[in-house]
C-alpha atoms as a PDB file:
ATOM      1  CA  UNK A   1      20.307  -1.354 -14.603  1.00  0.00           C
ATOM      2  CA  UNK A   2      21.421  -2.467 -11.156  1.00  0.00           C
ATOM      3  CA  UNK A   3      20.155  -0.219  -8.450  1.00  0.00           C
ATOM      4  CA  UNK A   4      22.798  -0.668  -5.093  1.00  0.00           C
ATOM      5  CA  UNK A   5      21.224   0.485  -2.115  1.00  0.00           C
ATOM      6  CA  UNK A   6      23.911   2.296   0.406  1.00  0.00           C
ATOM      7  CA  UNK A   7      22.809   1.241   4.006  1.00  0.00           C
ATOM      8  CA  UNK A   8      20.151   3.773   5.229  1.00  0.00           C
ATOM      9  CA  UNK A   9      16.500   3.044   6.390  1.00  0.00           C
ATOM     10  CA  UNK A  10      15.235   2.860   2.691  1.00  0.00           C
ATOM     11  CA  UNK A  11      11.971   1.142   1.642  1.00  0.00           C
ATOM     12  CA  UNK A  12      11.673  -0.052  -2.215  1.00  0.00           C
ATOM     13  CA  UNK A  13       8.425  -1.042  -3.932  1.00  0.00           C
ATOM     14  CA  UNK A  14       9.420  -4.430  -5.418  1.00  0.00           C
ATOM     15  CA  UNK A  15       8.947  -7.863  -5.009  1.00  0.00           C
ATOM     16  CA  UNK A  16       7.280  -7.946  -1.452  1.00  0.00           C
ATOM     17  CA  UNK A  17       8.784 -11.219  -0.293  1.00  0.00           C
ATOM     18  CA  UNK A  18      12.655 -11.101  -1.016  1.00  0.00           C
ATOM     19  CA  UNK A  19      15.124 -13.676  -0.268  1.00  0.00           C
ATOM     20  CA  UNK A  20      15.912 -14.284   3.228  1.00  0.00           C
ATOM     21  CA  UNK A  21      19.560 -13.721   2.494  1.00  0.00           C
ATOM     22  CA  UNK A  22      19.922 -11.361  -0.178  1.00  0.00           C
ATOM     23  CA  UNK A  23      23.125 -10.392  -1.822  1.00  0.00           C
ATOM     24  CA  UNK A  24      24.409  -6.773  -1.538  1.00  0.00           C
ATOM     25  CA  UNK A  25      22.751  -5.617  -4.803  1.00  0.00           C
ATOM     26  CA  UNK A  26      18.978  -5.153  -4.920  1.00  0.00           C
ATOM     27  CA  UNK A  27      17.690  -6.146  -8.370  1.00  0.00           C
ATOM     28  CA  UNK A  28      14.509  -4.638  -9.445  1.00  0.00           C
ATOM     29  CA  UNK A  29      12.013  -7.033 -11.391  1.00  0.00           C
ATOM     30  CA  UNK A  30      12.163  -5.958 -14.446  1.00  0.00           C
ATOM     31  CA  UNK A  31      14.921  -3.410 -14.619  1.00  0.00           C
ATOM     32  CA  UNK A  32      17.784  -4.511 -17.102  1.00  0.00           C
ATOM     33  CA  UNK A  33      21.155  -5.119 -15.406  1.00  0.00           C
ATOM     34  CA  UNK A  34      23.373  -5.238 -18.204  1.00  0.00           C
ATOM     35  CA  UNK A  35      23.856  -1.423 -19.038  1.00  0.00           C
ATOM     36  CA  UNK A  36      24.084   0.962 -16.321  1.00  0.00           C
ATOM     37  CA  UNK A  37      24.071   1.492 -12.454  1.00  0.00           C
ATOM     38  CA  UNK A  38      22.444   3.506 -10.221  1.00  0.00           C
ATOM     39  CA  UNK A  39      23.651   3.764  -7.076  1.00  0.00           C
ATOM     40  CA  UNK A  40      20.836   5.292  -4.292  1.00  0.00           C
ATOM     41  CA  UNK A  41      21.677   6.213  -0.211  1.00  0.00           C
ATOM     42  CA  UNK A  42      20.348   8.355   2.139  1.00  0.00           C
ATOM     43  CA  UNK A  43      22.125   9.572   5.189  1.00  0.00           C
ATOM     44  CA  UNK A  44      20.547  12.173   7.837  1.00  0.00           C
ATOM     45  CA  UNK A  45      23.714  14.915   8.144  1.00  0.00           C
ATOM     46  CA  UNK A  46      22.189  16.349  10.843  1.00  0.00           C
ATOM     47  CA  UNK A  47      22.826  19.267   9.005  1.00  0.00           C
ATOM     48  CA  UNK A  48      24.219  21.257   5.884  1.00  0.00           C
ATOM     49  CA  UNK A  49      23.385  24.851   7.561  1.00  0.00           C
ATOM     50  CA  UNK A  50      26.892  24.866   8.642  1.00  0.00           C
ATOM     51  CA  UNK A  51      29.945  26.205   6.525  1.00  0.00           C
ATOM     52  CA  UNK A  52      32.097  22.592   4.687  1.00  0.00           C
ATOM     53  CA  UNK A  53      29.246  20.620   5.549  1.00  0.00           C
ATOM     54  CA  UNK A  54      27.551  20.025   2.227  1.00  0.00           C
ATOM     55  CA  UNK A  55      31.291  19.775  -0.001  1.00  0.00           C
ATOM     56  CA  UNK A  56      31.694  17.134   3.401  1.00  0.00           C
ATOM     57  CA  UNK A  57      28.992  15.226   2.141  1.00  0.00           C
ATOM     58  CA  UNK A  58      29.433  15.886  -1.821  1.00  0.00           C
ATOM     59  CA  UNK A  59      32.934  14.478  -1.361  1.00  0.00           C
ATOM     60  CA  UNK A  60      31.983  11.119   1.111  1.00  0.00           C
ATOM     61  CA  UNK A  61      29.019  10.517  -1.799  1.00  0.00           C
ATOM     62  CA  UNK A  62      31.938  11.081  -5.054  1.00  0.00           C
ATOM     63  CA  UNK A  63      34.435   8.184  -2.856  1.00  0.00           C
ATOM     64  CA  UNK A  64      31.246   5.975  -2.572  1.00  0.00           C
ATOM     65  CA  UNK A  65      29.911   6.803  -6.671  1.00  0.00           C
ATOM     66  CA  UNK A  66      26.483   7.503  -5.222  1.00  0.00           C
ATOM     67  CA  UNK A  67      24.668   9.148  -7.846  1.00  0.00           C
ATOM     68  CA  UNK A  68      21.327  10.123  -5.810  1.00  0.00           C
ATOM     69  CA  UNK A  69      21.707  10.805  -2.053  1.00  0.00           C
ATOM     70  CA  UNK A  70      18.708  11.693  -0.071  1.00  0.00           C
ATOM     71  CA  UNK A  71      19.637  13.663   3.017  1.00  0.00           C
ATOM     72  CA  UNK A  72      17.733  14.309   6.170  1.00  0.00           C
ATOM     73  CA  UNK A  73      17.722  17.271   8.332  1.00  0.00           C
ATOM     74  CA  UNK A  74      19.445  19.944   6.312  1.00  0.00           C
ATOM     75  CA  UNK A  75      18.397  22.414   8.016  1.00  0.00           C
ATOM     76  CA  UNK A  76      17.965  24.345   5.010  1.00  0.00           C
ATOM     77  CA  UNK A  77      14.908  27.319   4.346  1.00  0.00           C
ATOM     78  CA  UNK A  78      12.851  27.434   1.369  1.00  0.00           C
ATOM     79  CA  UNK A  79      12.707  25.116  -1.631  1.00  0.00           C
ATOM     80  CA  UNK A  80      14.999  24.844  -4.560  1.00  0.00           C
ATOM     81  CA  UNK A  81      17.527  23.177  -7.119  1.00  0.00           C
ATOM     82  CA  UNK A  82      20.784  23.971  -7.997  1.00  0.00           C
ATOM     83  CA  UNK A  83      23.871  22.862  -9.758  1.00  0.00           C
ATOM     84  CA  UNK A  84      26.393  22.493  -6.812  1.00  0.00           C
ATOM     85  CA  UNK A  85      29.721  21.496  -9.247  1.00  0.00           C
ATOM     86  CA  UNK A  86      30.701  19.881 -11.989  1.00  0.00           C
ATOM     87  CA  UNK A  87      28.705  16.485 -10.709  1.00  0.00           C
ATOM     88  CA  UNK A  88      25.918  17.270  -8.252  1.00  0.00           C
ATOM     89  CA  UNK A  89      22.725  18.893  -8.018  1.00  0.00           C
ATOM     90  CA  UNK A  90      20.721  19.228  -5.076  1.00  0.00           C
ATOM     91  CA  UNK A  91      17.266  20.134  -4.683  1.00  0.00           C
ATOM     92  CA  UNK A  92      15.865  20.764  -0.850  1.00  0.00           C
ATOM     93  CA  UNK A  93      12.647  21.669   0.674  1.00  0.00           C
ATOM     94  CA  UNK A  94      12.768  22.823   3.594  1.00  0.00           C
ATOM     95  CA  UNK A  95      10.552  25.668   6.124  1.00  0.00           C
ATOM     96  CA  UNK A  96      11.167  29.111   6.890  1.00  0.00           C
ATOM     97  CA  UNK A  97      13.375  28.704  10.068  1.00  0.00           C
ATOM     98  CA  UNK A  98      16.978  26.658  10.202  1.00  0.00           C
ATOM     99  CA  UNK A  99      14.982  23.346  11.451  1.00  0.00           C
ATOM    100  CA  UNK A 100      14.166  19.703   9.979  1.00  0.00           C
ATOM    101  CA  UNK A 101      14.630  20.195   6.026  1.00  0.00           C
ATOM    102  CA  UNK A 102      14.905  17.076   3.413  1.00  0.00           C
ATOM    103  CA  UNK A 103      17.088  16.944  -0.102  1.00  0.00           C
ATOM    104  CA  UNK A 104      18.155  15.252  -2.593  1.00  0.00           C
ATOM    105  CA  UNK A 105      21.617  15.077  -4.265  1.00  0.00           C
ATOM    106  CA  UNK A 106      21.498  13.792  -7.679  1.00  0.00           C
ATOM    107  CA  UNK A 107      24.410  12.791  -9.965  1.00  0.00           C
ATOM    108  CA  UNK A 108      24.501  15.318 -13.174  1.00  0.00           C
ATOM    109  CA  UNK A 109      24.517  12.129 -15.497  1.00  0.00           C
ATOM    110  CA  UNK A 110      21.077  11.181 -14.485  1.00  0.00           C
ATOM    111  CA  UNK A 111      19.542  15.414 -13.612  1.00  0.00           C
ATOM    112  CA  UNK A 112      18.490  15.664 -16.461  1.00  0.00           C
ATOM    113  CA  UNK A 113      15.918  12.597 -16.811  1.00  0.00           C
ATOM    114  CA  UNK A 114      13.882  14.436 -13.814  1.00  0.00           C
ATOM    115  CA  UNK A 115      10.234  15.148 -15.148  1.00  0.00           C
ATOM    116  CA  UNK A 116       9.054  16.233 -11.628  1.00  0.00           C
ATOM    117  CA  UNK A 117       9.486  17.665  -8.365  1.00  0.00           C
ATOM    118  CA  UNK A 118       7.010  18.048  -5.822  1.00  0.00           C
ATOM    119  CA  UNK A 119       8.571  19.413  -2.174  1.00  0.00           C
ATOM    120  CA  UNK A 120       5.528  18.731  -0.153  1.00  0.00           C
ATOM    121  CA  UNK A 121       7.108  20.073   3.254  1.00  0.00           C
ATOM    122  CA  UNK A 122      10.436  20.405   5.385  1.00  0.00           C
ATOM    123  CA  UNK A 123       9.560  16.516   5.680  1.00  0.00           C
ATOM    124  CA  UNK A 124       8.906  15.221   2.054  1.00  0.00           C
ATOM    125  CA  UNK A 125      10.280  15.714  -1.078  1.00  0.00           C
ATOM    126  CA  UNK A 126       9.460  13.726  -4.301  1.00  0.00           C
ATOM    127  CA  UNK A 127      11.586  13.505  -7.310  1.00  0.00           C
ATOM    128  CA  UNK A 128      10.481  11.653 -10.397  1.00  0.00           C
ATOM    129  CA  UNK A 129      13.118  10.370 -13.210  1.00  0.00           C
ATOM    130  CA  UNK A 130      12.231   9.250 -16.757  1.00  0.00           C
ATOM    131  CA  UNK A 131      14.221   6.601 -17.335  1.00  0.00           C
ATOM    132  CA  UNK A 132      13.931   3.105 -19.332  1.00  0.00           C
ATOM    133  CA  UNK A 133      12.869   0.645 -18.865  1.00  0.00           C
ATOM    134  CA  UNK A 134      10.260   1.513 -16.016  1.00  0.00           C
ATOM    135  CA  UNK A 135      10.520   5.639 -14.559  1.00  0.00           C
ATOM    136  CA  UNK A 136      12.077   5.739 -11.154  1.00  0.00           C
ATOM    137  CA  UNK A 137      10.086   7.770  -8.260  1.00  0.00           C
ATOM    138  CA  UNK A 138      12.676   8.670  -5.235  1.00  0.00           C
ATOM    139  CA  UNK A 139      10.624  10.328  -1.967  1.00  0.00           C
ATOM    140  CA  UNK A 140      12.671  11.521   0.751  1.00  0.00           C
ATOM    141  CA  UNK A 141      11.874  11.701   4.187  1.00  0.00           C
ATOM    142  CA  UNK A 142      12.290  13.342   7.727  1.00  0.00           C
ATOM    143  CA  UNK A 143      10.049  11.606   9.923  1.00  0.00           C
ATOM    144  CA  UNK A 144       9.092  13.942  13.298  1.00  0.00           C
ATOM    145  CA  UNK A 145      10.907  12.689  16.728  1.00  0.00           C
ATOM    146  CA  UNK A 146      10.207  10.648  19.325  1.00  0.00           C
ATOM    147  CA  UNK A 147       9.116  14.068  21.328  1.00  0.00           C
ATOM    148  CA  UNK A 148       6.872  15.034  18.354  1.00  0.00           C
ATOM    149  CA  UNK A 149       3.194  14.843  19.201  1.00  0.00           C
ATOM    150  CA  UNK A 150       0.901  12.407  17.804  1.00  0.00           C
ATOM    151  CA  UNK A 151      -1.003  14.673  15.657  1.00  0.00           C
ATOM    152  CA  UNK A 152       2.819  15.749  13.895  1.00  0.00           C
ATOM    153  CA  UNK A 153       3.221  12.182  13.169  1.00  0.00           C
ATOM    154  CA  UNK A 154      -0.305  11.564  11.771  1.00  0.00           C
ATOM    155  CA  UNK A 155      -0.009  14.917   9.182  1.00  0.00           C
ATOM    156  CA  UNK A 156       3.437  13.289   8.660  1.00  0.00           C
ATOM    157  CA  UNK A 157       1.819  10.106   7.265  1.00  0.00           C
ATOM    158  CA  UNK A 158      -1.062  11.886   5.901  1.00  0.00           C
ATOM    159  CA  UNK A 159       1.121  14.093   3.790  1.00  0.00           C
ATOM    160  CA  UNK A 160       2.976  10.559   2.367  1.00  0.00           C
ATOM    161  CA  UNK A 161       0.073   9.173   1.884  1.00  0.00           C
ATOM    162  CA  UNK A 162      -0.518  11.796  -1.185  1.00  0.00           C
ATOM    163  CA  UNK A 163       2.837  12.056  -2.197  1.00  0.00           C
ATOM    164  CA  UNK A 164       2.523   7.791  -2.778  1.00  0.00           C
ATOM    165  CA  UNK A 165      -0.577   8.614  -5.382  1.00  0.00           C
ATOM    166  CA  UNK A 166       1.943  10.543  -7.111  1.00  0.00           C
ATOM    167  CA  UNK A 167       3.509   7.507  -8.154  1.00  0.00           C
ATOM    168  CA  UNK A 168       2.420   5.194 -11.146  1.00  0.00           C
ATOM    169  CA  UNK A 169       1.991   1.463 -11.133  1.00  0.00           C
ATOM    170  CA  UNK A 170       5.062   0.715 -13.552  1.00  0.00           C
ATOM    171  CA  UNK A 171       7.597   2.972 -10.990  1.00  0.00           C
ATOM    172  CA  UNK A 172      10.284   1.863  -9.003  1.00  0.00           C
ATOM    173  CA  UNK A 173       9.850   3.257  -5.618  1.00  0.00           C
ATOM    174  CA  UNK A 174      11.873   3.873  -3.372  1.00  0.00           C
ATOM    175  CA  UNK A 175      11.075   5.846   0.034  1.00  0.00           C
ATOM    176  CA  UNK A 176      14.009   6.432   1.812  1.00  0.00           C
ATOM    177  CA  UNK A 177      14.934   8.662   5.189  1.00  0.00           C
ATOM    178  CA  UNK A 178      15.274   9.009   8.891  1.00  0.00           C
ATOM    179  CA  UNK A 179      11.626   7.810   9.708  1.00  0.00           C
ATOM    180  CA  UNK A 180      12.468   7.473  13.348  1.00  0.00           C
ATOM    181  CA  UNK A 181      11.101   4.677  13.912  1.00  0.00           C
ATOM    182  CA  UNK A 182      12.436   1.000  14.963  1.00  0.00           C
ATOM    183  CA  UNK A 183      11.158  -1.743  13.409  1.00  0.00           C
ATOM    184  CA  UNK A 184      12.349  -4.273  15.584  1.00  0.00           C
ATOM    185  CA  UNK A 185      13.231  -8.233  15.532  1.00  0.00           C
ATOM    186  CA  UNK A 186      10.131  -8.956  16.184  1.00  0.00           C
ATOM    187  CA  UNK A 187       8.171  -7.535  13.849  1.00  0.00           C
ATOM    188  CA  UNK A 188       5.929 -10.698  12.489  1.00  0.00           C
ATOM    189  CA  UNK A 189       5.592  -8.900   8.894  1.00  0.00           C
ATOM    190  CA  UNK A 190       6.724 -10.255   5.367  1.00  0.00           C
ATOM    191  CA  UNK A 191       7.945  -6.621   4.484  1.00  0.00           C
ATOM    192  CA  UNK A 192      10.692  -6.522   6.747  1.00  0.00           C
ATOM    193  CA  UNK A 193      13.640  -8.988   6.960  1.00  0.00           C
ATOM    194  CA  UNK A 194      14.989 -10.643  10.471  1.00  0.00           C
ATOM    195  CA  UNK A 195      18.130  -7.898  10.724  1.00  0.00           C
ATOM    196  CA  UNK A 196      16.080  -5.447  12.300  1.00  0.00           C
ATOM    197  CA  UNK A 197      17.463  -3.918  15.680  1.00  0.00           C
ATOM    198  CA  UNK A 198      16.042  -4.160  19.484  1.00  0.00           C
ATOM    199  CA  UNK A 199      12.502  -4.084  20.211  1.00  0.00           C
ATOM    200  CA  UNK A 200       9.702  -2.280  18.081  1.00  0.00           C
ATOM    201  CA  UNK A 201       7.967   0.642  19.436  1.00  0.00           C
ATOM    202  CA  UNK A 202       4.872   2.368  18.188  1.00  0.00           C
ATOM    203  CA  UNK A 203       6.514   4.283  14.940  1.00  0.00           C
ATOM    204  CA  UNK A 204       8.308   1.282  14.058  1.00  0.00           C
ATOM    205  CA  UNK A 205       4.507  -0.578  14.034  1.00  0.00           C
ATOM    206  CA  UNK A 206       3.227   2.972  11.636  1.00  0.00           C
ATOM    207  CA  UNK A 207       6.167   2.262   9.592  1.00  0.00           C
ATOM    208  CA  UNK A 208       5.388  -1.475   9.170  1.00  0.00           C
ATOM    209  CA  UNK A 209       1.638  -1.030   8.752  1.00  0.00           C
ATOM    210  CA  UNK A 210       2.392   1.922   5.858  1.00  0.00           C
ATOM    211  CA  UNK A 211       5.143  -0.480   4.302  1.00  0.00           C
ATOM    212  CA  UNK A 212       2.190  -3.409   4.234  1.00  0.00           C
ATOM    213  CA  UNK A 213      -0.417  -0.687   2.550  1.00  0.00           C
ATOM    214  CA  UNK A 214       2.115   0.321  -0.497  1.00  0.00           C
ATOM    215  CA  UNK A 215       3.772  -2.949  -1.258  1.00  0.00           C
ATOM    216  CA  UNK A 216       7.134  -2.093   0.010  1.00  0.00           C
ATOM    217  CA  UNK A 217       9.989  -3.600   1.503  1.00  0.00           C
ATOM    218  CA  UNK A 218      11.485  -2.225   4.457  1.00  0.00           C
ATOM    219  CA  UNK A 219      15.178  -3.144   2.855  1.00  0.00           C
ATOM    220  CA  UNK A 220      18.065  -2.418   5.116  1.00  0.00           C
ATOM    221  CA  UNK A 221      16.291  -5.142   7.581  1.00  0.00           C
ATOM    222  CA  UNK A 222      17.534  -7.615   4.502  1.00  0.00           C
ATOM    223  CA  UNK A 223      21.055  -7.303   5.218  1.00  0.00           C
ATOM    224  CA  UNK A 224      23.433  -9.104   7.527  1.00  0.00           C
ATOM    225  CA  UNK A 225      25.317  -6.269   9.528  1.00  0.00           C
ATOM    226  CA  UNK A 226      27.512  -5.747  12.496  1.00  0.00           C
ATOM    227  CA  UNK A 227      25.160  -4.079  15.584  1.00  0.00           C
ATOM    228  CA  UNK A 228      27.582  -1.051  15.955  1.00  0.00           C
ATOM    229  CA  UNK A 229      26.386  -0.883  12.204  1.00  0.00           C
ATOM    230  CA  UNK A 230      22.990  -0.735  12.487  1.00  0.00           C
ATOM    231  CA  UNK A 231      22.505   2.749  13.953  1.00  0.00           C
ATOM    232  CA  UNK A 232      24.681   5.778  14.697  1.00  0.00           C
ATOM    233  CA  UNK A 233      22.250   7.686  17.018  1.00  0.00           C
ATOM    234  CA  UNK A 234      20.139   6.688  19.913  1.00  0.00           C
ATOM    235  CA  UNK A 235      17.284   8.942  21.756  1.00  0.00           C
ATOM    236  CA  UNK A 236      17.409  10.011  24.834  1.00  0.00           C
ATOM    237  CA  UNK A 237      14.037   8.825  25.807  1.00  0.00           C
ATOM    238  CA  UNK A 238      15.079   5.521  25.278  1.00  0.00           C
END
């Protein structure tokens, strides 16, 4: 099974030191290649509370085969799963007013290997699939702003912190989202790769430090892009 990682922030818990120039297709230690692919992204839509927005997205992940598409910032209320058509799924947790909101879109070929959900808040949402050889564990994210205060960010991590001891030692991991962080060129750390963008700032160090804790790989920094490539959005305060 070949797991092809769309370009998003996306972390994966595999082999902690990577190639310095990988190739476009992230093979998992000790996940077959020969059979079947599974093809992971995660975008931040800024939202799906708005009417052709989520068949916008459905049709964008069809043209690019994704088969599970975390999505940031839906905007959505509540928590739930549903069968959107003939292909897709999506389950969403989200809060009680039109704000923040995380999801996952999952390819019907693959819904029904998930054992577990667990939508820990607007900002987290863990889905676990049973699959051979080794179960895979997707956790998407919507990491608070640069104008969020430090405690948001601290529950933020807190919160991951439990949803990580959901996971077993013989999953494939991957954490994937908008953490809103930068990680920066500079980052002197074996978990992230020298594509990074500008200069880090004090998320981008969190993100680094919680990467280094859990054994993951920070893996769009990995892969040779073009700078207009390597973000769509910049803040204000910066």
């Amino acid at each position: 099974m070949d797991i092809n990682l769309a370009t998003a922030l996306s972390l994966c818990q595999a082999d902690p030191h990577p190639p310095r120039q990988p190739d476009r297709v992230l093979r998992i230690r000790g996940v077959k290649t020969r059979r079947n692919n599974i093809n992971v992204a995660t975008w931040n839509v800024r939202t799906l509370y708005k009417i052709g927005q989520l068949a916008s997205v459905i049709k964008e992940a069809r043209r690019l085969q994704i088969d599970m598409l975390g999505v940031s910032e839906t905007r959505w209320t509540g928590n739930g799963r549903y069968r959107v058509d003939e292909n897709y799924e999506m389950i969403f947790a989200g809060k009680d007013t039109h704000e923040q909101g995380v999801g996952i879109l999952i390819h019907t070929r693959i819904s029904d290997k998930i054992s577990a959900i667990i939508p820990k808040s607007e900002r987290i949402l863990l889905v676990r699939l049973e699959v051979k050889p080794k179960p895979i564990v997707i956790i998407q994210v919507y990491a608070p702003t640069a104008e969020s205060s430090t405690a948001e960010i601290n529950n933020f991590y807190n919160d991951l912190e439990e949803v990580m001891r959901c996971s077993k030692n013989n999953d494939v991991v991957f954490l994937m989202g908008d953490f809103n962080a930068k990680v920066g060129k500079d980052h002197g750390s074996q978990v992230a790769g020298r594509y990074a963008l500008g200069e880090q700032n004090e998320r981008g160090e969190m993100l680094v430090e919680f990467a280094e804790r859990h054994d993951l790989v920070i893996c769009n920094t990995w892969f040779k892009q073009h700078e207009r490539r390597l973000n769509t959005w910049e803040s204000p305060c910066h």
